[in-house]
C-alpha atoms as a PDB file:
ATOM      1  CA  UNK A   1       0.000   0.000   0.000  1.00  0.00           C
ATOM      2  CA  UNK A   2       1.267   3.464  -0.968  1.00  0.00           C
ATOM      3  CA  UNK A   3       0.376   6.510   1.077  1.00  0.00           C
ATOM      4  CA  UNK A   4       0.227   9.849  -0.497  1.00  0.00           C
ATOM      5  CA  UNK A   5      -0.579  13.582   0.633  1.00  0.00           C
ATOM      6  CA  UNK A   6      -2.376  16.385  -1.257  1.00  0.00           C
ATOM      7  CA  UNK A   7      -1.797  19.841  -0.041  1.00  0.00           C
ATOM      8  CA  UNK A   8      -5.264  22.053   0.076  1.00  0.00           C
ATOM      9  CA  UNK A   9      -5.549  25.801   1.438  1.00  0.00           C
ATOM     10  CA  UNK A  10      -7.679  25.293   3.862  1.00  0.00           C
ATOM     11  CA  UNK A  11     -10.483  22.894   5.255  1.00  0.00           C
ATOM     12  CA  UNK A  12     -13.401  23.697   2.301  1.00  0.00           C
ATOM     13  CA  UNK A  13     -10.716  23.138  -0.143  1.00  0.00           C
ATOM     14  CA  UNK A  14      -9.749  19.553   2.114  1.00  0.00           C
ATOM     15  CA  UNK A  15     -13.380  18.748   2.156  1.00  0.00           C
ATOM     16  CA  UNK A  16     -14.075  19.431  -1.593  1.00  0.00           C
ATOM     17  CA  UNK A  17     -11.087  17.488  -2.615  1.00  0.00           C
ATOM     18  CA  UNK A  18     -12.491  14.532  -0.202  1.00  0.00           C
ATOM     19  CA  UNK A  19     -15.922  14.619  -1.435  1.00  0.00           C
ATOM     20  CA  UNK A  20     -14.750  14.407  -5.113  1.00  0.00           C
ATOM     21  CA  UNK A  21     -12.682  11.334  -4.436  1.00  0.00           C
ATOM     22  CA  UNK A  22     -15.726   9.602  -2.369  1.00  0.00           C
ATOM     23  CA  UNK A  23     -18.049  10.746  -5.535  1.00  0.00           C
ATOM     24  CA  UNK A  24     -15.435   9.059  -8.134  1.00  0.00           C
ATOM     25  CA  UNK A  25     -15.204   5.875  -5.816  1.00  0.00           C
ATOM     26  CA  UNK A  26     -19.220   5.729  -5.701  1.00  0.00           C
ATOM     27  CA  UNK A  27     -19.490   5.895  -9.498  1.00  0.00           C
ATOM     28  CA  UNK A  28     -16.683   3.322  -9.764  1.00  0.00           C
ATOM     29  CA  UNK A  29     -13.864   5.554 -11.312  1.00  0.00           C
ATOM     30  CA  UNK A  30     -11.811   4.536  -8.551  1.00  0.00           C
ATOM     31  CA  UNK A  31     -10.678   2.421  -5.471  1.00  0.00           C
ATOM     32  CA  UNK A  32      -8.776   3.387  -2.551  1.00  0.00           C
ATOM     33  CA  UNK A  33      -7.873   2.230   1.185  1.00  0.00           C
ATOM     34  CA  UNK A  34      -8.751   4.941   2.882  1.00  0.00           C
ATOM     35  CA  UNK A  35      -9.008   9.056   2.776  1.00  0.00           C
ATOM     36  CA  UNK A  36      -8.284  11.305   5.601  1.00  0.00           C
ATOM     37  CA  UNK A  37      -8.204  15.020   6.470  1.00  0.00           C
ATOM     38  CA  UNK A  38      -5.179  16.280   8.374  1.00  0.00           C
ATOM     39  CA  UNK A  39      -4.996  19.718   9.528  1.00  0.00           C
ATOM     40  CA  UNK A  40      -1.861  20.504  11.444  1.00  0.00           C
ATOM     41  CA  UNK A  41      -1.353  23.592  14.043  1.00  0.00           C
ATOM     42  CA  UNK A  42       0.746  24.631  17.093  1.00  0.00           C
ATOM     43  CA  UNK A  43      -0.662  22.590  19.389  1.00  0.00           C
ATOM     44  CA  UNK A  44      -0.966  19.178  17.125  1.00  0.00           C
ATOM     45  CA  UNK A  45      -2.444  17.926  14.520  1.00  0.00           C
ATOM     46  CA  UNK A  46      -6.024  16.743  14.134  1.00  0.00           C
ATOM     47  CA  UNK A  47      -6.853  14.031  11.524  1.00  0.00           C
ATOM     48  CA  UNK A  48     -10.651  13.491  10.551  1.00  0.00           C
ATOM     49  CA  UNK A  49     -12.941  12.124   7.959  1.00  0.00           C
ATOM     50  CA  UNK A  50     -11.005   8.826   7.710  1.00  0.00           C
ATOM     51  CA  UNK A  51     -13.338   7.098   4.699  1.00  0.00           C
ATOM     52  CA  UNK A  52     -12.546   3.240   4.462  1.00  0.00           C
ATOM     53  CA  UNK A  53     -13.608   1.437   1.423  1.00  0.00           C
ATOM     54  CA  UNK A  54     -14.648  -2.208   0.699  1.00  0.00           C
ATOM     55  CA  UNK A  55     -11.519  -4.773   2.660  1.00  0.00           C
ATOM     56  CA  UNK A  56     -10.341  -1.994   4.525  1.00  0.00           C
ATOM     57  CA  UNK A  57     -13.850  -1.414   6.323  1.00  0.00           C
ATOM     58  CA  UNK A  58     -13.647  -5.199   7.566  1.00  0.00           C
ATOM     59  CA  UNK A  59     -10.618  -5.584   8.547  1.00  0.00           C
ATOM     60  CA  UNK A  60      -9.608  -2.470  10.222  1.00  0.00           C
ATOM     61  CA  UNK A  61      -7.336  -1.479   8.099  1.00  0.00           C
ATOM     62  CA  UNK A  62      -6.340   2.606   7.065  1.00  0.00           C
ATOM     63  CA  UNK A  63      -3.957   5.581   7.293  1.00  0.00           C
ATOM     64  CA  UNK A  64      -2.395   5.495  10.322  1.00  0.00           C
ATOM     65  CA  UNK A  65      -3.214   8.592  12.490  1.00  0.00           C
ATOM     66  CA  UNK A  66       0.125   8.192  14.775  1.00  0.00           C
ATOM     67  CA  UNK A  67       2.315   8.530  11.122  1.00  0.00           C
ATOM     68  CA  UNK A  68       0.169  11.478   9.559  1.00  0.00           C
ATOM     69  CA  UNK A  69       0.734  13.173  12.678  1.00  0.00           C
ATOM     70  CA  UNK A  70       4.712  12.598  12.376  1.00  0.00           C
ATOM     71  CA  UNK A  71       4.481  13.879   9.106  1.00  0.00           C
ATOM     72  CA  UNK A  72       2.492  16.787   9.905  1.00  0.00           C
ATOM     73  CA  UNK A  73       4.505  17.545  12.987  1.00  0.00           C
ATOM     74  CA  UNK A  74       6.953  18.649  10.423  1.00  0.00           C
ATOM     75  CA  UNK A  75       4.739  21.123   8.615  1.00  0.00           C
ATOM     76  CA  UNK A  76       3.805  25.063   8.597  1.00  0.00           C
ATOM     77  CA  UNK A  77       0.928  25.656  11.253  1.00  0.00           C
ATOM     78  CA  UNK A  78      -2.373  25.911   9.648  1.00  0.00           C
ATOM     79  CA  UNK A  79      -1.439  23.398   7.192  1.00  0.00           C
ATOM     80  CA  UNK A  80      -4.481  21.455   5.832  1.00  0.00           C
ATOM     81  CA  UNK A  81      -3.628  17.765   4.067  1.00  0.00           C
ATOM     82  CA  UNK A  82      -5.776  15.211   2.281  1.00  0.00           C
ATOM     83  CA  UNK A  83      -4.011  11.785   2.834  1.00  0.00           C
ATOM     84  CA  UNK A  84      -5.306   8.749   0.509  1.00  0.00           C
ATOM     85  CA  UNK A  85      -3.914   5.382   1.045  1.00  0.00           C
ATOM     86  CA  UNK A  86      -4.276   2.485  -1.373  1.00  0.00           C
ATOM     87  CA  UNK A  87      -2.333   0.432  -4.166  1.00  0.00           C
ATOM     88  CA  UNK A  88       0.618   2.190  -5.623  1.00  0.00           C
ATOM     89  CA  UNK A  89      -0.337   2.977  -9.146  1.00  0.00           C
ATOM     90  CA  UNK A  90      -4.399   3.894  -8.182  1.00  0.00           C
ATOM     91  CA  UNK A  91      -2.989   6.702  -5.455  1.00  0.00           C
ATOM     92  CA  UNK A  92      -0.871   7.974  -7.741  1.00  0.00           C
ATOM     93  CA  UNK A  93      -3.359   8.005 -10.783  1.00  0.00           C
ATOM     94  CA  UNK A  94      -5.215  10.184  -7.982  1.00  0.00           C
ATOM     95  CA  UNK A  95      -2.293  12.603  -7.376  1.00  0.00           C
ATOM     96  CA  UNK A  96      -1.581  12.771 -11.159  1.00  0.00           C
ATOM     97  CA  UNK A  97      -5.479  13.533 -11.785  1.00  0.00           C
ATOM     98  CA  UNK A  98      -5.409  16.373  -8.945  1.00  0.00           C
ATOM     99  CA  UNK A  99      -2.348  17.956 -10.374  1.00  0.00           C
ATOM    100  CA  UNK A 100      -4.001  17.951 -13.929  1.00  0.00           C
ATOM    101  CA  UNK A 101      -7.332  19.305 -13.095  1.00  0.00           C
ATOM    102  CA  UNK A 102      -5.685  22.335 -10.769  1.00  0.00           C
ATOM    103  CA  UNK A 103      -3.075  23.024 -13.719  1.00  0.00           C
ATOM    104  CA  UNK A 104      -0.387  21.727 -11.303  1.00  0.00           C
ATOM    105  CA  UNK A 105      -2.372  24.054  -8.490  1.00  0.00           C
ATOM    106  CA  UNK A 106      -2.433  21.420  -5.834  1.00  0.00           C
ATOM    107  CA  UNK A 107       0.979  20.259  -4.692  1.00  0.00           C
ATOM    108  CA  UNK A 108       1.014  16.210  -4.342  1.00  0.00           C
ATOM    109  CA  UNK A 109       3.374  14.264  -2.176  1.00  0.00           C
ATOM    110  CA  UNK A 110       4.783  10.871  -1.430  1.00  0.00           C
ATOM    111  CA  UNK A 111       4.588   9.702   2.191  1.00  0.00           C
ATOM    112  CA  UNK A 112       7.981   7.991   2.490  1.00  0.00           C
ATOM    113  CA  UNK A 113       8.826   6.814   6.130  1.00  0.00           C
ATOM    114  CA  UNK A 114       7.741  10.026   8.153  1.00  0.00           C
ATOM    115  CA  UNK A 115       8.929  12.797   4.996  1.00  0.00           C
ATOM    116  CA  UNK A 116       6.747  13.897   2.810  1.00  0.00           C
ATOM    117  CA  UNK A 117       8.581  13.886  -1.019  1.00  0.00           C
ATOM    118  CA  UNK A 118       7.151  16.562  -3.433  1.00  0.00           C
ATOM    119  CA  UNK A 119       5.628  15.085  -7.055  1.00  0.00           C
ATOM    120  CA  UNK A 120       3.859  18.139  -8.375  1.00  0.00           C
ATOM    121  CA  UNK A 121       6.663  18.750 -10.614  1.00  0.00           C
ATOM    122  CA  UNK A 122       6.289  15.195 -11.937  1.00  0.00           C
ATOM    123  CA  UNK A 123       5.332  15.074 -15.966  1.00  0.00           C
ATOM    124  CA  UNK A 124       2.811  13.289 -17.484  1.00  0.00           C
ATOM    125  CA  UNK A 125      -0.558  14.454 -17.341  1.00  0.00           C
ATOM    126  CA  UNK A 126      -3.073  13.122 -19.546  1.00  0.00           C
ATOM    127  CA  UNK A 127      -5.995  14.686 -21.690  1.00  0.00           C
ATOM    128  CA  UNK A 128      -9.735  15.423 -19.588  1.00  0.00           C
ATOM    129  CA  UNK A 129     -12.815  14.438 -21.002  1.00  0.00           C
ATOM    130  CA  UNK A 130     -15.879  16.424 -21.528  1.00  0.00           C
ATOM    131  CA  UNK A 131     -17.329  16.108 -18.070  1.00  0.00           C
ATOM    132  CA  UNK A 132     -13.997  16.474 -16.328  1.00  0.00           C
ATOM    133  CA  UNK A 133     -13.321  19.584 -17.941  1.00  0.00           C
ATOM    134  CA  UNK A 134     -16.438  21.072 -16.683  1.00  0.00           C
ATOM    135  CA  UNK A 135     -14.506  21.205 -12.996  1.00  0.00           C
ATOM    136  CA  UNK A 136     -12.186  23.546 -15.003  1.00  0.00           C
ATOM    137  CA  UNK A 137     -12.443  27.524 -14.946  1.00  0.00           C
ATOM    138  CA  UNK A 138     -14.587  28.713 -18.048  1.00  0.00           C
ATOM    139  CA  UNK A 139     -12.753  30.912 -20.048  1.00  0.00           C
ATOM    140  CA  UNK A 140     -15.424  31.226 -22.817  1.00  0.00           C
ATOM    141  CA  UNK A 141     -17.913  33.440 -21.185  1.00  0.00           C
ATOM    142  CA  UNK A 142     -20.385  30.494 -21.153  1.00  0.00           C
ATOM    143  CA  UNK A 143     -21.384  30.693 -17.723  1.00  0.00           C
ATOM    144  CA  UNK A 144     -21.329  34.723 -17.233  1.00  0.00           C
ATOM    145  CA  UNK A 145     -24.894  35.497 -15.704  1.00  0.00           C
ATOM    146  CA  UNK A 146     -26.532  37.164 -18.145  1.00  0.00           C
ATOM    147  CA  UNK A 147     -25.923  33.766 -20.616  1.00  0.00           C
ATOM    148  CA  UNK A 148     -26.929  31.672 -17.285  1.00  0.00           C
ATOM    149  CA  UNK A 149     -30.879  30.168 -18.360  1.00  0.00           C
ATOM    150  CA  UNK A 150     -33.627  32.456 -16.230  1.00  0.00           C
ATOM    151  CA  UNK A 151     -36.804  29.884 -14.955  1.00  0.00           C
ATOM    152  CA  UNK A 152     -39.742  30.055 -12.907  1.00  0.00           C
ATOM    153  CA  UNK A 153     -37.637  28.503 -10.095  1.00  0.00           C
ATOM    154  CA  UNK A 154     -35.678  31.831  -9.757  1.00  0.00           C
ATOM    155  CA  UNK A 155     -36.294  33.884  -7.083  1.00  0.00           C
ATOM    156  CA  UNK A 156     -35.641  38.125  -7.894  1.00  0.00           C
END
């Protein structure tokens, strides 16, 4: 199992980045270990949300809190970290995929021992499709209000 940290700026960016792996595991795009929030300040580090999938659920198994918190013990306070833990090339196929969507935005690590070892400068990123790119800023003017579609559910 391969353990891997995403950086975020701050817990609704954490919780977004969370929710969008649980939504891609739901709809089958992907399989993980476990997913865990880690947000790291002067007087520790608090780790939440752990999310275990399928073997893991039965048998216990998942990030271990007593690691991320070496590893975040290490970090800037107010330092906010998504943690995923599964096989080696499905994490980082998940680190790759949050690297592509932010235009290299999010910084992506490798847990090794208790160090975290940057990967956002990694290469290889690989073409979105259609709905993927729809997570992407719209730089056609497509969604500017006045184009946005005006129904009786609006409220003035």
């Amino acid at each position: 199992m391969k353990l891997i940290a995403i950086e975020t700026e701050g817990q609704p960016q954490a919780e977004f980045t969370v929710g969008a792996l649980e939504d891609a595991r739901a709809a089958g795009r992907v399989s993980y270990e476990d997913v865990a929030v880690a947000h790291h300040t002067s007087s520790g580090t608090e780790v939440t949300g752990h999310s275990k999938g399928g073997v893991s659920r039965m048998f216990g198994h998942g990030i271990d809190n007593g690691r991320v918190e070496r590893v975040c013990a290490k970090l800037p306070d107010d330092s906010w970290y998504v943690f995923v833990q599964g096989e080696e090339g499905i994490v980082e196929e998940v680190a790759l995929r949050a690297r592509t969507i932010t235009g290299g935005g999010m910084r992506t690590f490798d847990v090794e021992g208790d160090e975290l070892k940057e990967t956002t400068g990694q290469a290889a990123t690989y073409a979105l499709d259609d709905t993927e790119s729809a997570l992407l800023e719209d730089t056609s003017g497509a969604f500017k209000e006045s184009n946005l579609p005006k129904g009786r559910m609006s409220r003035p």
